[in-house]
C-alpha atoms as a PDB file:
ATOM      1  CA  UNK A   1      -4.238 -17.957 -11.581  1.00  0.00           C
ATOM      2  CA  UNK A   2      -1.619 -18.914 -14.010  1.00  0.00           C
ATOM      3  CA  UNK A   3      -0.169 -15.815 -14.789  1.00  0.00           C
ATOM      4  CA  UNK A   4       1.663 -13.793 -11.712  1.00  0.00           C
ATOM      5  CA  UNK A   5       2.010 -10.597 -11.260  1.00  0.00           C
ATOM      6  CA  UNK A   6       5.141  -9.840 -12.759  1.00  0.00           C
ATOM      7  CA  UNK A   7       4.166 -11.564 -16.036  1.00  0.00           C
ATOM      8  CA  UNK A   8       0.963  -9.485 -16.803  1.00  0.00           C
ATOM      9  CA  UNK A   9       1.953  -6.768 -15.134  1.00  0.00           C
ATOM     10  CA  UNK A  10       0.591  -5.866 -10.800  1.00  0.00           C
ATOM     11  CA  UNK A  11      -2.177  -3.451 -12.049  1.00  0.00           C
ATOM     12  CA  UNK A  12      -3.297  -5.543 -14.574  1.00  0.00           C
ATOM     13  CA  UNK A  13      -3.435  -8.908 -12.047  1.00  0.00           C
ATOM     14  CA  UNK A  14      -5.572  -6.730  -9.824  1.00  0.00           C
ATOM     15  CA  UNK A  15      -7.914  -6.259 -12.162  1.00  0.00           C
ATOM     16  CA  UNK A  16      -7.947  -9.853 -12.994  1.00  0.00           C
ATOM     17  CA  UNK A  17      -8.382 -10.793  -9.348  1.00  0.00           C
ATOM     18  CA  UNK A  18     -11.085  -8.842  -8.807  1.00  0.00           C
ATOM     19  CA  UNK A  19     -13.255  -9.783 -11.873  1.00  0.00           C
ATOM     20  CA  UNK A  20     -12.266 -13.472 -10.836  1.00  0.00           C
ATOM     21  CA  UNK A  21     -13.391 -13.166  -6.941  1.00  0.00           C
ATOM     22  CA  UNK A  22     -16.714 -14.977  -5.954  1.00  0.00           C
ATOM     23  CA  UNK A  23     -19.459 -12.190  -5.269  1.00  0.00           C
ATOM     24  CA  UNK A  24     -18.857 -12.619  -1.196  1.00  0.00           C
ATOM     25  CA  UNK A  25     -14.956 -11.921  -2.323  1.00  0.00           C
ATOM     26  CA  UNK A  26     -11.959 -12.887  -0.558  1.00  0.00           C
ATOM     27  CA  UNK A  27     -10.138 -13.851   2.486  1.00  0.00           C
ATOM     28  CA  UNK A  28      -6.731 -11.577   3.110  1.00  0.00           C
ATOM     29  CA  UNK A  29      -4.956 -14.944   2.845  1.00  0.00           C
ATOM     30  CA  UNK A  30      -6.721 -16.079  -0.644  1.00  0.00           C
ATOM     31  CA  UNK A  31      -6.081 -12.245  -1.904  1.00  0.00           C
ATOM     32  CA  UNK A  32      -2.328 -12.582  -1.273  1.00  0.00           C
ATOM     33  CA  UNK A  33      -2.134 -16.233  -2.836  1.00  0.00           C
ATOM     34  CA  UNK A  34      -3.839 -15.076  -6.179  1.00  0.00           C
ATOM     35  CA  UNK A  35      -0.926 -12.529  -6.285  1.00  0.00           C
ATOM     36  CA  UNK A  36       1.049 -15.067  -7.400  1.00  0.00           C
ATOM     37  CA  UNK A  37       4.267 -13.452  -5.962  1.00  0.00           C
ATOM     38  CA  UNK A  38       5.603 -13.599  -2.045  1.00  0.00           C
ATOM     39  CA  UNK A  39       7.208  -9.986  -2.393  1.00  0.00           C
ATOM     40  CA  UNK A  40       6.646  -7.133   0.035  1.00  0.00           C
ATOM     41  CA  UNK A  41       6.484  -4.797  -2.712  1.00  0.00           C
ATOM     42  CA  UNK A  42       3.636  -6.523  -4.217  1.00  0.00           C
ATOM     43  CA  UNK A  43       1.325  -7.296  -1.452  1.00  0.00           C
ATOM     44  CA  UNK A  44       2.126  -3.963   0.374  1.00  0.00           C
ATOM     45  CA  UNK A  45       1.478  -2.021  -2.965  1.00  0.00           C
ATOM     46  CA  UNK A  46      -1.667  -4.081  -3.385  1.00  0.00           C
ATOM     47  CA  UNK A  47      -3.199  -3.206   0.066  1.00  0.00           C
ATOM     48  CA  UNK A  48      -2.305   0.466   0.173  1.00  0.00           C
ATOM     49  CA  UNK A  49      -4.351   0.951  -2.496  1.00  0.00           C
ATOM     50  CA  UNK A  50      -7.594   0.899  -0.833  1.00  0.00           C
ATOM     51  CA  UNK A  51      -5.905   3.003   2.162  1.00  0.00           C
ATOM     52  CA  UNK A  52      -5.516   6.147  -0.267  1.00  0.00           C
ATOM     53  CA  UNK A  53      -8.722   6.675  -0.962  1.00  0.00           C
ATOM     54  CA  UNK A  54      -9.760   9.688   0.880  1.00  0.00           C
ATOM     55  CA  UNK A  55     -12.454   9.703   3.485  1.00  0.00           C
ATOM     56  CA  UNK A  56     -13.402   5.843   3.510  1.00  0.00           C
ATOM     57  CA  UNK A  57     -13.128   4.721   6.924  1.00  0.00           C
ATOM     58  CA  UNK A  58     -12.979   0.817   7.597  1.00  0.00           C
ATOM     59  CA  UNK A  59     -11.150  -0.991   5.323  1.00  0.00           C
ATOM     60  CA  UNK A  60      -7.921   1.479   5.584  1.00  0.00           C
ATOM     61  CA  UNK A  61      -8.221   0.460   9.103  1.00  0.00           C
ATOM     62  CA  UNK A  62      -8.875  -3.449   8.126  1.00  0.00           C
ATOM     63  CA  UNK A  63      -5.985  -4.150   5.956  1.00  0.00           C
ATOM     64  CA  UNK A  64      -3.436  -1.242   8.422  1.00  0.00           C
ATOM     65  CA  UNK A  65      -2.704  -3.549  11.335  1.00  0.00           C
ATOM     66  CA  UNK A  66      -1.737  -6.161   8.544  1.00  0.00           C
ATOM     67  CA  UNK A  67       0.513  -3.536   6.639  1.00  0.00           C
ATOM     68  CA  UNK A  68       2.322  -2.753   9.417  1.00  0.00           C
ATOM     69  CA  UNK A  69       2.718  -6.430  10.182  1.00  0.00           C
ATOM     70  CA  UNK A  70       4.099  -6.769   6.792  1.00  0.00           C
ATOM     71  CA  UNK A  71       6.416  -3.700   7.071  1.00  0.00           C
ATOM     72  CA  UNK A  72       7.458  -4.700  10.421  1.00  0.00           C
ATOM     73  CA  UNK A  73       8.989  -8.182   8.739  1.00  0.00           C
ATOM     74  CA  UNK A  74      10.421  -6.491   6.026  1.00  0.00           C
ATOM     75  CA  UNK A  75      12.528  -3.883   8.926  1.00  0.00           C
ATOM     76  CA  UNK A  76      13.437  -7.272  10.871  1.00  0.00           C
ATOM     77  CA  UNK A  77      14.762  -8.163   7.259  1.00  0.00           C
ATOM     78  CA  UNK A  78      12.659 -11.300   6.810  1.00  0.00           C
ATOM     79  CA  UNK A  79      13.074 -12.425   3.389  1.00  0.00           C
ATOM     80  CA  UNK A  80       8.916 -13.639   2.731  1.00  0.00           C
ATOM     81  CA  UNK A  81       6.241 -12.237   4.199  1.00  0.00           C
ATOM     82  CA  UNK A  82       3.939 -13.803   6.712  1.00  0.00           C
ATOM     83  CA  UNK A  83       0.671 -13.205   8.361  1.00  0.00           C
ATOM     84  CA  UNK A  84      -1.076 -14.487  11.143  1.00  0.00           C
ATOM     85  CA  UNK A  85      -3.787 -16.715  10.584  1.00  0.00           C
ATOM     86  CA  UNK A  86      -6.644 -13.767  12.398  1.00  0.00           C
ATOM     87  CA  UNK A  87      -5.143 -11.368  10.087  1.00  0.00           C
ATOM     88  CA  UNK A  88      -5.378 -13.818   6.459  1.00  0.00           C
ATOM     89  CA  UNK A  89      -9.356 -14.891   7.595  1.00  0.00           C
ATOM     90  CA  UNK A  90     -10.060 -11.059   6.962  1.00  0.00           C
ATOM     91  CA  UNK A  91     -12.864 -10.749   4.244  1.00  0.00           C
ATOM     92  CA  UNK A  92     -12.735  -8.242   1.317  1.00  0.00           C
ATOM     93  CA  UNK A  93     -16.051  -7.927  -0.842  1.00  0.00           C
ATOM     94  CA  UNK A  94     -15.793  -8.129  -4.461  1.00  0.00           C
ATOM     95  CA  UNK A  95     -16.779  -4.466  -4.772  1.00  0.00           C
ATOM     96  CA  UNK A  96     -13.932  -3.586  -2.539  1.00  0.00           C
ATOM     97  CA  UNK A  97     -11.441  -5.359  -4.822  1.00  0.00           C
ATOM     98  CA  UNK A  98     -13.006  -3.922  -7.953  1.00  0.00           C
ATOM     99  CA  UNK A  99     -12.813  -0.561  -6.291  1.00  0.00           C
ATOM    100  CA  UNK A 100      -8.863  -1.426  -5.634  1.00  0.00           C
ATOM    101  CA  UNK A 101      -7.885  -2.481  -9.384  1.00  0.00           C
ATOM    102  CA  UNK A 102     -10.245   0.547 -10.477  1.00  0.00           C
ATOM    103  CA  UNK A 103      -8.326   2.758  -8.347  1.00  0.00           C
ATOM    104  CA  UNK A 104      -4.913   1.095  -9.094  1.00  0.00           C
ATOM    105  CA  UNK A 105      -5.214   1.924 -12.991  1.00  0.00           C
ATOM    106  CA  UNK A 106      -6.705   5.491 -12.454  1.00  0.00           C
ATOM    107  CA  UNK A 107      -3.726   6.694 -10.259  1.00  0.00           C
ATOM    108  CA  UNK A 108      -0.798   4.393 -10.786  1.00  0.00           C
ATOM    109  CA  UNK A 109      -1.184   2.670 -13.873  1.00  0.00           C
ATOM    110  CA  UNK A 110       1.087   5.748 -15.440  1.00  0.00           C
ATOM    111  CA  UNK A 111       3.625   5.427 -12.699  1.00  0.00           C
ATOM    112  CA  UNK A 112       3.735   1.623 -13.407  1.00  0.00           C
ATOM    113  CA  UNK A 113       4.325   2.316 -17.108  1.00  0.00           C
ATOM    114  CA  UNK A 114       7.132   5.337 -16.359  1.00  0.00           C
ATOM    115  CA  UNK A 115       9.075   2.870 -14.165  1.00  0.00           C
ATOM    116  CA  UNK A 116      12.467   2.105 -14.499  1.00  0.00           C
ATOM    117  CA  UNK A 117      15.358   0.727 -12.734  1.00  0.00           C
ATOM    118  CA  UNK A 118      17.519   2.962 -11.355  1.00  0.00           C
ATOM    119  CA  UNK A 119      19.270   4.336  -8.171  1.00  0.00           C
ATOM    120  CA  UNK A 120      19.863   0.087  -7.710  1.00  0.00           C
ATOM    121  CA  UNK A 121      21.142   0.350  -4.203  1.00  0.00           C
ATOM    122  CA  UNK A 122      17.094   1.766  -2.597  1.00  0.00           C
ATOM    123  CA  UNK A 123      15.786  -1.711  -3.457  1.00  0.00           C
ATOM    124  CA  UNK A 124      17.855  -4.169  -2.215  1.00  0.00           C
ATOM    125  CA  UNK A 125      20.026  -4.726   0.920  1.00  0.00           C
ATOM    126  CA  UNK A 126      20.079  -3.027   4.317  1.00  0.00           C
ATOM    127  CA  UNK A 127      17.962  -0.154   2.253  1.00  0.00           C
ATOM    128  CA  UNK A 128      14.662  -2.172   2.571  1.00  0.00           C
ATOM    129  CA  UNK A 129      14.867  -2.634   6.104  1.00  0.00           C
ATOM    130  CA  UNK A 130      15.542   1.170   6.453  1.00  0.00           C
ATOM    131  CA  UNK A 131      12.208   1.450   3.869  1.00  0.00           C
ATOM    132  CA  UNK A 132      10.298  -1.175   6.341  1.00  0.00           C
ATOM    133  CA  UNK A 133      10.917   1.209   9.043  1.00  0.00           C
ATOM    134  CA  UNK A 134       9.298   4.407   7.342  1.00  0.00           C
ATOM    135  CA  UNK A 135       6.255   1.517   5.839  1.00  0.00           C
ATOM    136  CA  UNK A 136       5.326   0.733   9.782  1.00  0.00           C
ATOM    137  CA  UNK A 137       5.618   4.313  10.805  1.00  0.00           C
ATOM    138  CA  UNK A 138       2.931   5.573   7.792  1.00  0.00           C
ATOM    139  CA  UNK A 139       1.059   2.767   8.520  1.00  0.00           C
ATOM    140  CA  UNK A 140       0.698   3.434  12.052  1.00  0.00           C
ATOM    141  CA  UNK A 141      -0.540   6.941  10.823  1.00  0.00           C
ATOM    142  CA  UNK A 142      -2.909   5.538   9.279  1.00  0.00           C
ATOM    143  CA  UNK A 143      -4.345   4.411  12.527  1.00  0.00           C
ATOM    144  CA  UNK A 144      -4.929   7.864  13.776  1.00  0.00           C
ATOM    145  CA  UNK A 145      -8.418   8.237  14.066  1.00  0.00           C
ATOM    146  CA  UNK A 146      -8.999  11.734  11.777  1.00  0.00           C
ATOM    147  CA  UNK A 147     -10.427  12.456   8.568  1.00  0.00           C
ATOM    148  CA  UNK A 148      -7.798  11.796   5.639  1.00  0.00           C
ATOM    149  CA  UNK A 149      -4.793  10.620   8.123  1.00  0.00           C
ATOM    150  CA  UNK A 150      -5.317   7.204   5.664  1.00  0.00           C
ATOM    151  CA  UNK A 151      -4.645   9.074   2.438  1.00  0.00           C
ATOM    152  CA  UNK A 152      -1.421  10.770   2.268  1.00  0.00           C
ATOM    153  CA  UNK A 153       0.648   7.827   4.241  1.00  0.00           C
ATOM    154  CA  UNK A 154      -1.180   5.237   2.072  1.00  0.00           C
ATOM    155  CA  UNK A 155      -0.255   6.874  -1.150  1.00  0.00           C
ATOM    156  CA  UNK A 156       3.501   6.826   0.345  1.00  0.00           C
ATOM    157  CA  UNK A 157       3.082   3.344   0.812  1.00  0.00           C
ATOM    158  CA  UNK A 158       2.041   2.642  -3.161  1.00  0.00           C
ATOM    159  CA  UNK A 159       4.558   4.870  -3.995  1.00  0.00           C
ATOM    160  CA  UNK A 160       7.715   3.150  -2.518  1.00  0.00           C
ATOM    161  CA  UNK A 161       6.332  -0.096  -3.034  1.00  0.00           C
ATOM    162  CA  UNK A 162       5.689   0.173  -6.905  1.00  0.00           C
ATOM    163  CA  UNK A 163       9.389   1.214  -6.615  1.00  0.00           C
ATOM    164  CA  UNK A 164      10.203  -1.718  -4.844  1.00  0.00           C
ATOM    165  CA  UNK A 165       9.157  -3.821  -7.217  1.00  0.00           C
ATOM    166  CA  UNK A 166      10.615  -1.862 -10.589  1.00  0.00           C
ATOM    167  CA  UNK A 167      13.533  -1.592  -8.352  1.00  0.00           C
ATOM    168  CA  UNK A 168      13.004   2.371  -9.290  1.00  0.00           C
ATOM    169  CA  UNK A 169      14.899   4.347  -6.768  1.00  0.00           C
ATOM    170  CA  UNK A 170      13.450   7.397  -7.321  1.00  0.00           C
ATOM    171  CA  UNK A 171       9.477   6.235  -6.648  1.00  0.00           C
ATOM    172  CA  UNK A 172      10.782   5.244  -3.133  1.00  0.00           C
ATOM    173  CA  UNK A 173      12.052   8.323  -2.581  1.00  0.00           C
ATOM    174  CA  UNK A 174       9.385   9.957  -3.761  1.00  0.00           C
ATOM    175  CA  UNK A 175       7.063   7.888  -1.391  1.00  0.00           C
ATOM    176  CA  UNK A 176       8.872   8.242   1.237  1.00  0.00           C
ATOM    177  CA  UNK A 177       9.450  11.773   1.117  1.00  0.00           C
ATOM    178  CA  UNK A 178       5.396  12.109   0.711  1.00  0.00           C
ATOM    179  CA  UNK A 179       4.696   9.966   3.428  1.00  0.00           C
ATOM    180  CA  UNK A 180       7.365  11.791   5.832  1.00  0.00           C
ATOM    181  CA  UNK A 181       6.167  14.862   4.904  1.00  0.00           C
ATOM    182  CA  UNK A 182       2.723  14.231   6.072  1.00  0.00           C
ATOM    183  CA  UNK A 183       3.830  11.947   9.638  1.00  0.00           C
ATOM    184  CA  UNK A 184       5.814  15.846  10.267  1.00  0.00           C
ATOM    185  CA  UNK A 185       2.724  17.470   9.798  1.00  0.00           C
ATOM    186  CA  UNK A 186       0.991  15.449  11.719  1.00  0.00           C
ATOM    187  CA  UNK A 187       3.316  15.778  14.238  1.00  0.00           C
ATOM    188  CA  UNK A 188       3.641  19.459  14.128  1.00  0.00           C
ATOM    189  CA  UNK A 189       0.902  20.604  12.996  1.00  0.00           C
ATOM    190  CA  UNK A 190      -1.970  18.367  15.016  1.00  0.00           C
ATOM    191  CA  UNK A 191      -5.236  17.960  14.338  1.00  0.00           C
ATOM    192  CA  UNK A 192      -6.592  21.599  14.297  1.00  0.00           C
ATOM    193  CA  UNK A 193      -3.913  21.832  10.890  1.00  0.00           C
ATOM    194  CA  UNK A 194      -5.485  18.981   9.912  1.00  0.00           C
ATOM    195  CA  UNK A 195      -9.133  20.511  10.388  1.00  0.00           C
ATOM    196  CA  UNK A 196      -8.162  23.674   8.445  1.00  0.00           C
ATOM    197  CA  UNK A 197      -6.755  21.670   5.428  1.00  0.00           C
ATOM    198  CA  UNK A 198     -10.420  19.718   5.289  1.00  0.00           C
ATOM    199  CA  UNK A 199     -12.081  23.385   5.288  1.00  0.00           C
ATOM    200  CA  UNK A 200      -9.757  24.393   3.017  1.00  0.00           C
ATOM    201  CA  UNK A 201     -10.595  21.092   0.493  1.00  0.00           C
ATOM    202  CA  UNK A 202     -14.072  21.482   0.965  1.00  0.00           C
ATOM    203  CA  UNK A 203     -14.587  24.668   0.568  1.00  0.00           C
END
């Protein structure tokens, strides 16, 4: 690719990447490469975005084990990010990745556009490794095997990150907030609170 993501804008490169990937799609490694970018914000934005999608089991759990990973670095204050080679071999299908840019526009493409810098001191510093620490926590969530534990902590994930990379203060404490919200419900709650809220939506 010769344009990053940056330049064309993250949602935008998504869509590219996607439309670009060879019908059997790509390897985790060649997915983060065509980002164009070595920033946490913008590969940990890029694979929560399959992770909110609610009741899809699989790939949240495929790309959560490299999340945390990545959020784990990013606590240890690492300044790239850096997979193992068993994680970067993992395969997503081109309808996966279409399914991620699709999904990226539909429910942050306005949050992308209504960015702005502000409340500096959240992006930068001793605040992302503070941020990593909440990342490997929702992503660990994620892990929990019931229905929509993927959702809520992977939309806290998009959130913060997208902030990360506007350097918009108040997107990572909105995801952050979101995503806390639901590890304290998890925690208090349990899974019979979880149960009712899935009547609840269903009904």
């Amino acid at each position: 690719m010769t344009e990053t993501a940056p330049s064309r804008g993250l949602i935008a490169t998504l869509q590219v990447i996607a439309e670009r990937a060879p019908e059997d799609g790509l390897t985790l490694g060649e997915f983060i490469e065509s980002l164009g970018e070595r920033a946490f914000g913008v590969i940990l934005f890029s694979l929560a975005l399959p992770v909110c999608i609610p009741f899809l089991y699989v790939i949240p759990q495929l790309v959560a084990l490299p999340m945390m990973a990545l959020a784990a670095q990013m606590a240890a204050g690492r300044p790239e990010p850096w997979l193992p080679e068993k994680f970067r071999q993992r395969r997503m299908d081109k309808a996966s990745l279409t399914h991620m840019a699709e999904g990226g526009r539909k429910w942050f493409g306005w949050i992308e556009r209504l960015a702005a810098p502000r409340l500096l001191f959240l992006s930068s510093g001793p605040a992302e490794r503070v941020i990593g620490v909440f990342f490997v926590a929702f992503c660990a969530s994620v892990l929990v095997p019931l229905p929509l534990t993927n959702t809520t902590p992977g939309i806290g994930v998009a959130v913060a990150s997208l902030g990360l990379l506007t350097r918009d203060g108040l997107l990572i404490l909105a995801g952050l907030l979101l995503g806390a919200a639901w590890i304290a419900l998890l925690l208090i709650g349990g899974p019979a609170l979880i149960y009712s809220l899935i009547a609840m939506v269903r009904a």
